[in-house]
PDB file of N, CA and C in Angstrom:
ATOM      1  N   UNK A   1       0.826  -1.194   0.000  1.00  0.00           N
ATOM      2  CA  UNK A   1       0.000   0.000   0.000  1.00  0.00           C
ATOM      3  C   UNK A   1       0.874   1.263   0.000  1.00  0.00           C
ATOM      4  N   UNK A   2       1.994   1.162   0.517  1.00  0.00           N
ATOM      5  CA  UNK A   2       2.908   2.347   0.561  1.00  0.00           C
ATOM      6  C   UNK A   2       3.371   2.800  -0.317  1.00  0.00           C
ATOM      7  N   UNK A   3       4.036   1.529  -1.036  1.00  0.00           N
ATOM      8  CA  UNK A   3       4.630   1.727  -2.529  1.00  0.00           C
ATOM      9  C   UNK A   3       3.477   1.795  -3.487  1.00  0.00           C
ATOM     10  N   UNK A   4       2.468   1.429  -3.420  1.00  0.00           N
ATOM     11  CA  UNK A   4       1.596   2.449  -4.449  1.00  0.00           C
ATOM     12  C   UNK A   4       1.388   3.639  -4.223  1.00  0.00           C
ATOM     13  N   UNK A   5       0.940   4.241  -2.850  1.00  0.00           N
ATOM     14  CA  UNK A   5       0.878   6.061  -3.033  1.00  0.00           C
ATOM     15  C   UNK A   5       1.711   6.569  -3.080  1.00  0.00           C
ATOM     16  N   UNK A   6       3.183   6.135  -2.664  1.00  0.00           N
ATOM     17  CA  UNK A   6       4.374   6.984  -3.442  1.00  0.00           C
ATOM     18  C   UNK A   6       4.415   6.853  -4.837  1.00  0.00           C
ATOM     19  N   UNK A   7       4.401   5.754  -5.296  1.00  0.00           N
ATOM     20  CA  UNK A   7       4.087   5.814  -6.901  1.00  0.00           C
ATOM     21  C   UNK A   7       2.937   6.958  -7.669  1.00  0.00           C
ATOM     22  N   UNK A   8       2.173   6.931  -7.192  1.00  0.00           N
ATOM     23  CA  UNK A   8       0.903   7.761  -7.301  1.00  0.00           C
ATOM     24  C   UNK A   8       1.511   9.402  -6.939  1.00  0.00           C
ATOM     25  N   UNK A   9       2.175   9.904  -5.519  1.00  0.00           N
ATOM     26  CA  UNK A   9       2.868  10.360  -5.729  1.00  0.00           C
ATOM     27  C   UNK A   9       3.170  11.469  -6.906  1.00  0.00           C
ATOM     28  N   UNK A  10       4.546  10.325  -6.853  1.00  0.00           N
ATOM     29  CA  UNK A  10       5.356  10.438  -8.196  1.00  0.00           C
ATOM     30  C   UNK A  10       5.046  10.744  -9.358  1.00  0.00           C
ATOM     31  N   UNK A  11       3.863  10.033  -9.814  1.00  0.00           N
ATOM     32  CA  UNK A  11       3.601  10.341 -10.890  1.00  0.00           C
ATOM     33  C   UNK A  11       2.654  11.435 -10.635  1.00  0.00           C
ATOM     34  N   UNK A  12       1.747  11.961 -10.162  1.00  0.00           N
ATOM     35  CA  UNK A  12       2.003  13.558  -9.834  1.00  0.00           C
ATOM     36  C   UNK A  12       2.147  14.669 -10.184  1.00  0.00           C
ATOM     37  N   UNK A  13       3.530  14.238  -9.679  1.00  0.00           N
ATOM     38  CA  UNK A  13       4.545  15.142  -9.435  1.00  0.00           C
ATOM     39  C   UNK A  13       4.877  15.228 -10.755  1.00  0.00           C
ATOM     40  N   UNK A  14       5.275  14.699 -11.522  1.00  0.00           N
ATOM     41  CA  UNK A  14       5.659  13.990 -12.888  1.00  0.00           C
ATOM     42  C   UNK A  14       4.664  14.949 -14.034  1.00  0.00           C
ATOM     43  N   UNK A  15       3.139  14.671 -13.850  1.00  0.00           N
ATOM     44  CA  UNK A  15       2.040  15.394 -14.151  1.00  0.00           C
ATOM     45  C   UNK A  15       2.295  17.223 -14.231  1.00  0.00           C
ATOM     46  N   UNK A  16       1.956  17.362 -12.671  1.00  0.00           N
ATOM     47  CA  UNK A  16       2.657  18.610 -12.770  1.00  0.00           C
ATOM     48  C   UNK A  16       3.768  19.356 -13.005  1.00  0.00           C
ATOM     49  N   UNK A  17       4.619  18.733 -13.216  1.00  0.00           N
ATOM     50  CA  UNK A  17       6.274  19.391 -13.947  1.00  0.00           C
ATOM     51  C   UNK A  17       5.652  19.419 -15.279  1.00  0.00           C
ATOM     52  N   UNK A  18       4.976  18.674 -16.024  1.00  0.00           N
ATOM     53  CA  UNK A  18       5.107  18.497 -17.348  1.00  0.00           C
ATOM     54  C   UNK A  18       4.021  19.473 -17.989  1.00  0.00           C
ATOM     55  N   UNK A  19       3.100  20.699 -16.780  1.00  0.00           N
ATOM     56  CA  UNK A  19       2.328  21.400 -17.195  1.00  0.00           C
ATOM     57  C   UNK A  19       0.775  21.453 -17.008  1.00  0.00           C
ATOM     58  N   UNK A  20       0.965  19.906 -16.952  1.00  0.00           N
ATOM     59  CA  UNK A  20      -0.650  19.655 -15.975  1.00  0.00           C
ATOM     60  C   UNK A  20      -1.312  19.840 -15.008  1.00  0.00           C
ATOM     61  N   UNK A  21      -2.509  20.183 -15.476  1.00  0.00           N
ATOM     62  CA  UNK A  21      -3.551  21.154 -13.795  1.00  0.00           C
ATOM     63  C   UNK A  21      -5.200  20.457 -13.500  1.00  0.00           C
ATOM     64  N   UNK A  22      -5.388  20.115 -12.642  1.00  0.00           N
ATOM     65  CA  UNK A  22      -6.280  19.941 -12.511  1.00  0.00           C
ATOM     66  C   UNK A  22      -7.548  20.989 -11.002  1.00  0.00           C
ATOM     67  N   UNK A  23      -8.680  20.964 -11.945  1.00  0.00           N
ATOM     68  CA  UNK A  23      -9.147  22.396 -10.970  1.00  0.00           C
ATOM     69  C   UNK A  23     -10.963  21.477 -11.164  1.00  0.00           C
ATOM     70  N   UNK A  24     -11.598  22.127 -10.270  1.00  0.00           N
ATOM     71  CA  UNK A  24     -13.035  21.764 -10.243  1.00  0.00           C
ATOM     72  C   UNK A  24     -13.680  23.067 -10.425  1.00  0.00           C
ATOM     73  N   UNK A  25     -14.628  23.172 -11.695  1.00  0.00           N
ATOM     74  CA  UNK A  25     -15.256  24.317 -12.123  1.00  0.00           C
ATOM     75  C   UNK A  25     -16.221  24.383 -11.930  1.00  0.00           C
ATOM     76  N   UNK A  26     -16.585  25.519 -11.803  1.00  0.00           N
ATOM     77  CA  UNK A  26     -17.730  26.056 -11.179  1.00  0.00           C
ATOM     78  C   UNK A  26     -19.575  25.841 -12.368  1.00  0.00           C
ATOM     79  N   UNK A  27     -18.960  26.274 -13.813  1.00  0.00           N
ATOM     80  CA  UNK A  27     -19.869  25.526 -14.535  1.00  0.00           C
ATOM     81  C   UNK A  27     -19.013  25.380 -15.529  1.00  0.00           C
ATOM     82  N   UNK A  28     -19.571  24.785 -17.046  1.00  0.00           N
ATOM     83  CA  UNK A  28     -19.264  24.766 -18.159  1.00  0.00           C
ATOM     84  C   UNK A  28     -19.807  23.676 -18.970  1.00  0.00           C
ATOM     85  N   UNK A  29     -18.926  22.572 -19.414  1.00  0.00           N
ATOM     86  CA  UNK A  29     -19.133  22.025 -20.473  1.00  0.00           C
ATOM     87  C   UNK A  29     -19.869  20.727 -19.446  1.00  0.00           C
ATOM     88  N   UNK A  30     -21.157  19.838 -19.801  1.00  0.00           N
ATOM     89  CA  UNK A  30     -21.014  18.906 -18.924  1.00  0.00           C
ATOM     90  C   UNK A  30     -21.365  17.707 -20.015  1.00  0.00           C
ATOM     91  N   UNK A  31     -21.040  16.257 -19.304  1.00  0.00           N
ATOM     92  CA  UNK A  31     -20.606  14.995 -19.946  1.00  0.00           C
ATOM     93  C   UNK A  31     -22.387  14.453 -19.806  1.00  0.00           C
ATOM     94  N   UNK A  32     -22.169  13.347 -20.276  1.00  0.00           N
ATOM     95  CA  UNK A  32     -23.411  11.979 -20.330  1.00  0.00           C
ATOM     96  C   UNK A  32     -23.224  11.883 -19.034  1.00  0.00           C
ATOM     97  N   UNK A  33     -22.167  12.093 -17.823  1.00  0.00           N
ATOM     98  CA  UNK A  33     -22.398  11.311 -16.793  1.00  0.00           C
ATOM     99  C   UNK A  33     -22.038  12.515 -16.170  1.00  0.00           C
ATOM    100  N   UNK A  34     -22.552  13.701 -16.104  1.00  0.00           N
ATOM    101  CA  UNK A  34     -22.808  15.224 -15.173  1.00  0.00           C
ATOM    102  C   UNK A  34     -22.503  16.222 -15.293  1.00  0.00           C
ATOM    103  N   UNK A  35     -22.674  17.221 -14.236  1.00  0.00           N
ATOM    104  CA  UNK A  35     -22.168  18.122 -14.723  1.00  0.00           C
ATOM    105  C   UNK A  35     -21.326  18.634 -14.534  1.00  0.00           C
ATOM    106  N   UNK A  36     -20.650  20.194 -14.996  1.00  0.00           N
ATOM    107  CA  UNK A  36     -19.301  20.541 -14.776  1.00  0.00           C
ATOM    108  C   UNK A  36     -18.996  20.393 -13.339  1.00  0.00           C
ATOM    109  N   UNK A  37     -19.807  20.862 -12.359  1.00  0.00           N
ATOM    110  CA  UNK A  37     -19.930  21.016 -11.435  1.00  0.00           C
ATOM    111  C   UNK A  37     -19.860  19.930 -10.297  1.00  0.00           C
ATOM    112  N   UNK A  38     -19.944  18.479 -10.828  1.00  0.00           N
ATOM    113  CA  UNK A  38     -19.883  17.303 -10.200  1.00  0.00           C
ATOM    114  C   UNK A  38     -18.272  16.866 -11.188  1.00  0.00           C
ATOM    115  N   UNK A  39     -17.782  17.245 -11.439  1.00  0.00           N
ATOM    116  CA  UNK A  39     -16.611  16.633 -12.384  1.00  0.00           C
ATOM    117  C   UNK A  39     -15.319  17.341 -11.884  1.00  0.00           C
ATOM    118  N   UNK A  40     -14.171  17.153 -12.443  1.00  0.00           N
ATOM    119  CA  UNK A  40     -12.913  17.563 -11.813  1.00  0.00           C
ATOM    120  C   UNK A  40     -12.038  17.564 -13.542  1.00  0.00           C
ATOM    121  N   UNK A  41     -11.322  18.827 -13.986  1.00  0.00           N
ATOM    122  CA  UNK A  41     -11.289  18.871 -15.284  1.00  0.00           C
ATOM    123  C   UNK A  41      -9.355  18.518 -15.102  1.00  0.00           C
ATOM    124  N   UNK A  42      -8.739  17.831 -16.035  1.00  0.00           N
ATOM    125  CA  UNK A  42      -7.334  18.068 -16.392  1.00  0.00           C
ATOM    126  C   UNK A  42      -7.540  19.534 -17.714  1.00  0.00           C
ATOM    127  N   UNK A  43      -6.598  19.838 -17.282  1.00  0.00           N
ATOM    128  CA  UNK A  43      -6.096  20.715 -18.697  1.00  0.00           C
ATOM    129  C   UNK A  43      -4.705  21.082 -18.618  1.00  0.00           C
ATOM    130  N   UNK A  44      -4.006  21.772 -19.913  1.00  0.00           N
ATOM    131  CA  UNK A  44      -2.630  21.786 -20.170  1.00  0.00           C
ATOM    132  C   UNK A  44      -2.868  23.345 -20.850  1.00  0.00           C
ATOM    133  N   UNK A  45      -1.689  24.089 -20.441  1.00  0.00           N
ATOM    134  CA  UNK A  45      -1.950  25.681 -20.929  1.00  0.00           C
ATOM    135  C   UNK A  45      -1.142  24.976 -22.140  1.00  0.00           C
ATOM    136  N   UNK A  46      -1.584  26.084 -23.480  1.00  0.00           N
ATOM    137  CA  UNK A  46      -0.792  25.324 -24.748  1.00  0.00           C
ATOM    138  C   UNK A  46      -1.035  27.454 -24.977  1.00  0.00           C
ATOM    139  N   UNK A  47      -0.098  27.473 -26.208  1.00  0.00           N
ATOM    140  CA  UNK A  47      -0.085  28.566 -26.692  1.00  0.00           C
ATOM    141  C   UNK A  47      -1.540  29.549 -27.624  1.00  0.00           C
ATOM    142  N   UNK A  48      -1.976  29.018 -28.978  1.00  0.00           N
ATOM    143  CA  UNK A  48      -2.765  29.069 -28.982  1.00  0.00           C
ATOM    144  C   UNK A  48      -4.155  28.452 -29.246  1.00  0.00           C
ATOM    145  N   UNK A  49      -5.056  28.745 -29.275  1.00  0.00           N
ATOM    146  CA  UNK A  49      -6.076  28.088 -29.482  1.00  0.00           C
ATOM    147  C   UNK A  49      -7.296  28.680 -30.147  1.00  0.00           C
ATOM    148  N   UNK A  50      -7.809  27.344 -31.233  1.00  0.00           N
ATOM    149  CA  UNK A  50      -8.647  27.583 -32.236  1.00  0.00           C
ATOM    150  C   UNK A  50      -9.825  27.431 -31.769  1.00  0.00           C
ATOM    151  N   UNK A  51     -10.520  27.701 -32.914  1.00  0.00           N
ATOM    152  CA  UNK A  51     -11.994  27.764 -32.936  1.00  0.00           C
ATOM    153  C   UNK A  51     -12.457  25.810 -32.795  1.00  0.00           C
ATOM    154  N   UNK A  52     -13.898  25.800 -31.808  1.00  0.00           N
ATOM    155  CA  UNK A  52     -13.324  24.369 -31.499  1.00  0.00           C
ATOM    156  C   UNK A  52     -12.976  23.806 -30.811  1.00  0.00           C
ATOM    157  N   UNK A  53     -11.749  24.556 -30.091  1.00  0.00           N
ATOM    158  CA  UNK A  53     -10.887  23.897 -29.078  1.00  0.00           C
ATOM    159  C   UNK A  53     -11.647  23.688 -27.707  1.00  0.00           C
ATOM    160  N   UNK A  54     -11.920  22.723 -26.670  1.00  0.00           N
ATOM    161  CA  UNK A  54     -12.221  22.873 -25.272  1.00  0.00           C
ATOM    162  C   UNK A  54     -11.142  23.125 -24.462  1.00  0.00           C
ATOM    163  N   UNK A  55     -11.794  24.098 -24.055  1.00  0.00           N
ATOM    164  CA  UNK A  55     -10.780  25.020 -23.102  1.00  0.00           C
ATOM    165  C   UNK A  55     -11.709  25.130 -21.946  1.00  0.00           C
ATOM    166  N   UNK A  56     -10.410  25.924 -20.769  1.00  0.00           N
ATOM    167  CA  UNK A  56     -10.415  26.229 -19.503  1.00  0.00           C
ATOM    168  C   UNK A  56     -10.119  27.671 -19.358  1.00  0.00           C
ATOM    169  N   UNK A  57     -11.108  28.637 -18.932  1.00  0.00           N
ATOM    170  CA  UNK A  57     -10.804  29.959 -18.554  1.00  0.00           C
ATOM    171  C   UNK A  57     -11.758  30.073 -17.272  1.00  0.00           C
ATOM    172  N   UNK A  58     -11.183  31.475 -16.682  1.00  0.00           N
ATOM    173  CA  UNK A  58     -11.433  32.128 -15.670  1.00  0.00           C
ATOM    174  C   UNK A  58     -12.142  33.164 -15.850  1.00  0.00           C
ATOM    175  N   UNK A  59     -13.597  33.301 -15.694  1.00  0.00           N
ATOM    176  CA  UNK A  59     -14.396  34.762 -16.013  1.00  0.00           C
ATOM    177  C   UNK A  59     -14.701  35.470 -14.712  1.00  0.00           C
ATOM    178  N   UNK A  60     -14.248  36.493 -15.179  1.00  0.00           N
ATOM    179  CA  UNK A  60     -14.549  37.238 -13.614  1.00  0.00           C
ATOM    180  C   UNK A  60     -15.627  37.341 -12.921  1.00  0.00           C
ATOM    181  N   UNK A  61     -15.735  37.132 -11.908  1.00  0.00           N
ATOM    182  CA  UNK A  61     -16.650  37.004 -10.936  1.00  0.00           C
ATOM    183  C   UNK A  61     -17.473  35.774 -10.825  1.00  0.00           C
ATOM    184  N   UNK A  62     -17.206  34.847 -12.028  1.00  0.00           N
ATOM    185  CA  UNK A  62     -17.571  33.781 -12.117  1.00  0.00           C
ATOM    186  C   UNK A  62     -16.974  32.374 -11.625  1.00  0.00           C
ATOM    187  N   UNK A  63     -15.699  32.639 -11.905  1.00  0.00           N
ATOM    188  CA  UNK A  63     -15.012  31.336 -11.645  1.00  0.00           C
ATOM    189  C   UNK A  63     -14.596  30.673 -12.631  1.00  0.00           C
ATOM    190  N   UNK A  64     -13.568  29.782 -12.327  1.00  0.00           N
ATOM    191  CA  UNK A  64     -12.941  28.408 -13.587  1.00  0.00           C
ATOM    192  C   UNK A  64     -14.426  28.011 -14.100  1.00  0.00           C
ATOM    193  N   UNK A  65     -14.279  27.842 -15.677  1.00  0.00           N
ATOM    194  CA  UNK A  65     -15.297  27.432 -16.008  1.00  0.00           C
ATOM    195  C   UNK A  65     -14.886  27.082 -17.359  1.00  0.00           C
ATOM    196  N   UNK A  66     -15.262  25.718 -17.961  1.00  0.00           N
ATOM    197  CA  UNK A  66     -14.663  25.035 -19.217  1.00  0.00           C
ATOM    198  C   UNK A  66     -15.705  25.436 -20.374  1.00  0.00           C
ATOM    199  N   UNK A  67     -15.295  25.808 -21.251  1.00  0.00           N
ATOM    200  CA  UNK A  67     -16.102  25.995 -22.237  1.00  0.00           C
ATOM    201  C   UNK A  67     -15.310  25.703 -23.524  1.00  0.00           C
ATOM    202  N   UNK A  68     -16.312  25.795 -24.563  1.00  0.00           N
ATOM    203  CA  UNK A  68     -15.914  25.697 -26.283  1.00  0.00           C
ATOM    204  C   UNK A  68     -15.692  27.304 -26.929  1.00  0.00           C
ATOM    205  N   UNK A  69     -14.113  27.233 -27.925  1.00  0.00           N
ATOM    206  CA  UNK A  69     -13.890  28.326 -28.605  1.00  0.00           C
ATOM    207  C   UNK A  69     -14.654  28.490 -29.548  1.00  0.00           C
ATOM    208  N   UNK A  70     -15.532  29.463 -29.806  1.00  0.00           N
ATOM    209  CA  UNK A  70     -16.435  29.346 -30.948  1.00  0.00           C
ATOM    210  C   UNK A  70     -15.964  30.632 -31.963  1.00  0.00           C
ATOM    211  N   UNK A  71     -14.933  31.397 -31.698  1.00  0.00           N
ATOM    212  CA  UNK A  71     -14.168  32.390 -32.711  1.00  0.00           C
ATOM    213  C   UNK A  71     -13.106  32.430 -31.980  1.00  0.00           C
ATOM    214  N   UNK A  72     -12.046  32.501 -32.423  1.00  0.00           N
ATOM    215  CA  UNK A  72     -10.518  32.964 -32.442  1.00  0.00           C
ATOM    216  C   UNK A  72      -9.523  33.895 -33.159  1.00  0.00           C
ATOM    217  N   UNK A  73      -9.297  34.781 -32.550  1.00  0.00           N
ATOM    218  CA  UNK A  73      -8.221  35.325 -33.568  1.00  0.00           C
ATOM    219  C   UNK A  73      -7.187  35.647 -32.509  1.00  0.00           C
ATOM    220  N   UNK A  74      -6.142  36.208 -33.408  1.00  0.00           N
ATOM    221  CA  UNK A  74      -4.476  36.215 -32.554  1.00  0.00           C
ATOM    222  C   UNK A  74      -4.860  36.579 -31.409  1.00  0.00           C
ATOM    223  N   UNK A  75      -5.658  37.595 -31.170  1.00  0.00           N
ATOM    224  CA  UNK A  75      -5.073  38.327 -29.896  1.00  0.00           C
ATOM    225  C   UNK A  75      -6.154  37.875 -28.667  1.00  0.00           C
ATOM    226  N   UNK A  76      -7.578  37.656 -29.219  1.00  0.00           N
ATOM    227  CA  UNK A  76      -8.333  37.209 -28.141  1.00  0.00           C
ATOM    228  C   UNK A  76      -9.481  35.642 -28.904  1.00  0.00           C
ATOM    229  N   UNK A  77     -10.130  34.962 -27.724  1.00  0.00           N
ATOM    230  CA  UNK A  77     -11.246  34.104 -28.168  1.00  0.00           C
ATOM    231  C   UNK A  77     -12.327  34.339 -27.435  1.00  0.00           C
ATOM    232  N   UNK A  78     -13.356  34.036 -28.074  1.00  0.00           N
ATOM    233  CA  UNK A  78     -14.730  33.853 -27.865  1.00  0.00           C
ATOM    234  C   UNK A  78     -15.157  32.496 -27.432  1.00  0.00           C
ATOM    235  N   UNK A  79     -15.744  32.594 -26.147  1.00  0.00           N
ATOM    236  CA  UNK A  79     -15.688  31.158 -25.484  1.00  0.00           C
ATOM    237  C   UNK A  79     -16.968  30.734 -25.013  1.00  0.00           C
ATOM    238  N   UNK A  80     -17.915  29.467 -25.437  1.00  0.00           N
ATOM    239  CA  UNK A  80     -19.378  29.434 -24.874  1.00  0.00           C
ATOM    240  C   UNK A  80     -19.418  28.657 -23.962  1.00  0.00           C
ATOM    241  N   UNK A  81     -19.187  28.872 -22.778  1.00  0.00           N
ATOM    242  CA  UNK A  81     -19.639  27.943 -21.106  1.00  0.00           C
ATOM    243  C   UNK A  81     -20.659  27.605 -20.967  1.00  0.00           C
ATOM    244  N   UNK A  82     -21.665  27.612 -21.982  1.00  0.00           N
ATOM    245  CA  UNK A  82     -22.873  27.224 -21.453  1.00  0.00           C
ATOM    246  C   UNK A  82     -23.553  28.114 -20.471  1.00  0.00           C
ATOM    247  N   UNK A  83     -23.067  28.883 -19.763  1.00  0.00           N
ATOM    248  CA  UNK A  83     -23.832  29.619 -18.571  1.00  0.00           C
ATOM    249  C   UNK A  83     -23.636  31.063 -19.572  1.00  0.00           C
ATOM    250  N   UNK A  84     -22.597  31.436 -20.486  1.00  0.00           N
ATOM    251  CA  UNK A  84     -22.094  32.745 -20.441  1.00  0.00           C
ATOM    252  C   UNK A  84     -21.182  32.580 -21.689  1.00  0.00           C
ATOM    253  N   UNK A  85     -21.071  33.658 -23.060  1.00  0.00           N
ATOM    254  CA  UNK A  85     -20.164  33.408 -24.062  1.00  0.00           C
ATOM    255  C   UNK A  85     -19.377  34.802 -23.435  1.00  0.00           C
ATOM    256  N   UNK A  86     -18.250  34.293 -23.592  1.00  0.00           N
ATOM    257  CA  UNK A  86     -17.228  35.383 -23.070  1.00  0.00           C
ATOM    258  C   UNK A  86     -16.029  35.364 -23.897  1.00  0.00           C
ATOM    259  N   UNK A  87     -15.733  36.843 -24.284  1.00  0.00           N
ATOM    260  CA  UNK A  87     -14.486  37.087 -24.688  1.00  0.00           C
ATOM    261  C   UNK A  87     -13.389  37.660 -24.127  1.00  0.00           C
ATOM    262  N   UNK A  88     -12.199  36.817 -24.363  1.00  0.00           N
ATOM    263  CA  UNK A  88     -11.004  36.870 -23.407  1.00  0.00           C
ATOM    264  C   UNK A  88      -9.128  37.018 -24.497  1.00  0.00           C
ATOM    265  N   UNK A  89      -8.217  37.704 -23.787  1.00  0.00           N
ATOM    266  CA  UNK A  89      -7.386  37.504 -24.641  1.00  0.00           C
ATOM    267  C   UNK A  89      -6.863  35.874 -24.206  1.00  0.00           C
ATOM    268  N   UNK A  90      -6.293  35.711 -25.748  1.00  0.00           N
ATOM    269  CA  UNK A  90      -5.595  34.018 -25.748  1.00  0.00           C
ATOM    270  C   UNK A  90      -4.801  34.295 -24.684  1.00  0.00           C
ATOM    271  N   UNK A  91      -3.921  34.658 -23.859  1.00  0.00           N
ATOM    272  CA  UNK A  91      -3.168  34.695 -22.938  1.00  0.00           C
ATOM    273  C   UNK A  91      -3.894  34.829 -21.626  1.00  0.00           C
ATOM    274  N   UNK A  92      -5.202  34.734 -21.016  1.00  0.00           N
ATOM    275  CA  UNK A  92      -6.014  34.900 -20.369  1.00  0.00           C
ATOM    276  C   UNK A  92      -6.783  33.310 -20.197  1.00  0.00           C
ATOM    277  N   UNK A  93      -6.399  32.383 -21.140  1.00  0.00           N
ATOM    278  CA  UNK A  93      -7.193  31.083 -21.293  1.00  0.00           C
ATOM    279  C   UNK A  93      -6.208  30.271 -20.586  1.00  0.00           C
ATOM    280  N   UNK A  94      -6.963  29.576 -19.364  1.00  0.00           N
ATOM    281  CA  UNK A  94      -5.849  28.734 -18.715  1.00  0.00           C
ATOM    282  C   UNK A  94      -5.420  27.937 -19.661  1.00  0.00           C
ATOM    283  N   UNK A  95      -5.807  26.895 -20.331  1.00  0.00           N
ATOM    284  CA  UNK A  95      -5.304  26.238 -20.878  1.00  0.00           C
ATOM    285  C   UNK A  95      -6.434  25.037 -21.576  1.00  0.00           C
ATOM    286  N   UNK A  96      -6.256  24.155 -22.678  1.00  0.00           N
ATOM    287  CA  UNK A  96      -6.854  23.437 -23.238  1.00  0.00           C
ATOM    288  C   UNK A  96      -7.331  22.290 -22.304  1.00  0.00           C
ATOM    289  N   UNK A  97      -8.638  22.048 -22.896  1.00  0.00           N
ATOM    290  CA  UNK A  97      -9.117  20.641 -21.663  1.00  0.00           C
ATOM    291  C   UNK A  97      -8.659  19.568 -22.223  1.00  0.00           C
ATOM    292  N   UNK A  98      -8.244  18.169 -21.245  1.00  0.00           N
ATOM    293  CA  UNK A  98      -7.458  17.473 -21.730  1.00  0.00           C
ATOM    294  C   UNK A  98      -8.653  16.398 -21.324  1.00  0.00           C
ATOM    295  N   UNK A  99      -8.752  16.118 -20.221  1.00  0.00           N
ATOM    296  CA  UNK A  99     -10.065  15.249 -19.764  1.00  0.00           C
ATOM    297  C   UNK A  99     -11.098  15.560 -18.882  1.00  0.00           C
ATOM    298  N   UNK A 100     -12.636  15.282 -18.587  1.00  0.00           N
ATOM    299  CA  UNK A 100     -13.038  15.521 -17.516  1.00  0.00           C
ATOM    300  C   UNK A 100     -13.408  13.833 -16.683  1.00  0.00           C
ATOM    301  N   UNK A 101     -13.005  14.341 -15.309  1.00  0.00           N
ATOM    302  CA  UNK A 101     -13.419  12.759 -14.692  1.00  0.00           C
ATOM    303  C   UNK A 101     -14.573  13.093 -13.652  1.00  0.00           C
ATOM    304  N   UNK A 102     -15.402  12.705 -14.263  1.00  0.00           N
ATOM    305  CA  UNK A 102     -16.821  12.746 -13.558  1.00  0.00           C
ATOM    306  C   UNK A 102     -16.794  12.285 -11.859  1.00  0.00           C
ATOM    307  N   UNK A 103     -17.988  12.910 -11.237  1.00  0.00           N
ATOM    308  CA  UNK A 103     -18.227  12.732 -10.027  1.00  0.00           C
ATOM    309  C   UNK A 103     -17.063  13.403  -8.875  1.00  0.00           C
ATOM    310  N   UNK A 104     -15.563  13.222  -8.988  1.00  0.00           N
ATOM    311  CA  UNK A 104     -14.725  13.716  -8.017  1.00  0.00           C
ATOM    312  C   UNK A 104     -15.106  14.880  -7.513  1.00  0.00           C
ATOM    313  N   UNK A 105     -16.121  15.922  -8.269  1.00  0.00           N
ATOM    314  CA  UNK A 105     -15.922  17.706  -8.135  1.00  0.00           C
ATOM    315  C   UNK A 105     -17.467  17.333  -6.855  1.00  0.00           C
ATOM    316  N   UNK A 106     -18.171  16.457  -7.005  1.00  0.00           N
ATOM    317  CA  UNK A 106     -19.358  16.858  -5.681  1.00  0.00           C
ATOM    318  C   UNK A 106     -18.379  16.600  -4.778  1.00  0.00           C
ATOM    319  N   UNK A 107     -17.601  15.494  -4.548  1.00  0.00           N
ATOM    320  CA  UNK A 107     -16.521  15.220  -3.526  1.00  0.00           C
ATOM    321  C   UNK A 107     -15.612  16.832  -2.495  1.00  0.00           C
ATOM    322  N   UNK A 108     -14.960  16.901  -3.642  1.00  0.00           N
ATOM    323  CA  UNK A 108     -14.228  18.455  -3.252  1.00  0.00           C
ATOM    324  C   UNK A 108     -15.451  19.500  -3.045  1.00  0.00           C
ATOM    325  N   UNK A 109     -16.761  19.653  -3.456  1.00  0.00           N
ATOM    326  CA  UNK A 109     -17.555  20.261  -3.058  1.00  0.00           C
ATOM    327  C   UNK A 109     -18.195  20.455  -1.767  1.00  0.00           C
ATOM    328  N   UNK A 110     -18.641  19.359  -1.500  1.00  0.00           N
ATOM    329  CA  UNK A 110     -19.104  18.822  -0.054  1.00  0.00           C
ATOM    330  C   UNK A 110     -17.761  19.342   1.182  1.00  0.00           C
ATOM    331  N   UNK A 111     -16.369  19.165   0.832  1.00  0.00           N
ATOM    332  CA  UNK A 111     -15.538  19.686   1.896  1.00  0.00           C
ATOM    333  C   UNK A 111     -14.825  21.161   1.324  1.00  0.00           C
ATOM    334  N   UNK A 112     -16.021  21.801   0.055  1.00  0.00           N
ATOM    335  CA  UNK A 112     -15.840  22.947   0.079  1.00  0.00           C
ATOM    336  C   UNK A 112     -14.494  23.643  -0.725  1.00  0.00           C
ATOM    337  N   UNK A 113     -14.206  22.777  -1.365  1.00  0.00           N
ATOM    338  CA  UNK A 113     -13.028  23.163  -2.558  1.00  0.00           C
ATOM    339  C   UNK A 113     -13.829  23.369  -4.205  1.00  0.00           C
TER     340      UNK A 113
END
């Protein structure tokens, strides 16, 4: 049992050196099996991003919230969360969604993360 959560750990650690974040959002995109809000998202900041892309941004006063790029150009994107289409500069977008894993986010909810 030991040597698996150091492994777990490790890899991690491993995760996060390599750019990876994981955050529980407040709303956005939700799956066959819930919603943003019951889910826990990976994402990776990448440079830029197209029209299309699922992404992770921060709207003010709103909170982390995953949504779809539905226009892009160099300097800013247009992003639909489902709650709210918001435009943001590309340098303002945490980063591209990589996976969502359902259910963990009521977890961190309930003790308020």
């Amino acid at each position: 049992m030991k040597i698996k959560l150091i492994a777990l750990v490790a890899i991690l650690i491993v995760f996060f050196a390599l750019g990876f974040r994981a955050i529980h959002p407040e709303n956005g995109l939700q799956s066959a099996m819930g919603s943003a809000k019951s889910s826990i998202v990976v994402y990776k900041h990448a440079g830029e991003y197209a029209i299309g892309s699922k992404v992770v941004v921060e709207v003010a006063g709103q909170g982390k919230q995953s949504g779809i790029v539905k226009s892009a150009t160099k300097d800013s994107v247009d992003v639909d969360t489902r709650v709210t289409f918001v435009r943001i500069k590309q340098a303002d977008v945490l980063g591209k969604l990589i996976v969502v894993i359902p259910f963990f986010g009521t977890i961190l909810g309930i003790v308020g993360l």
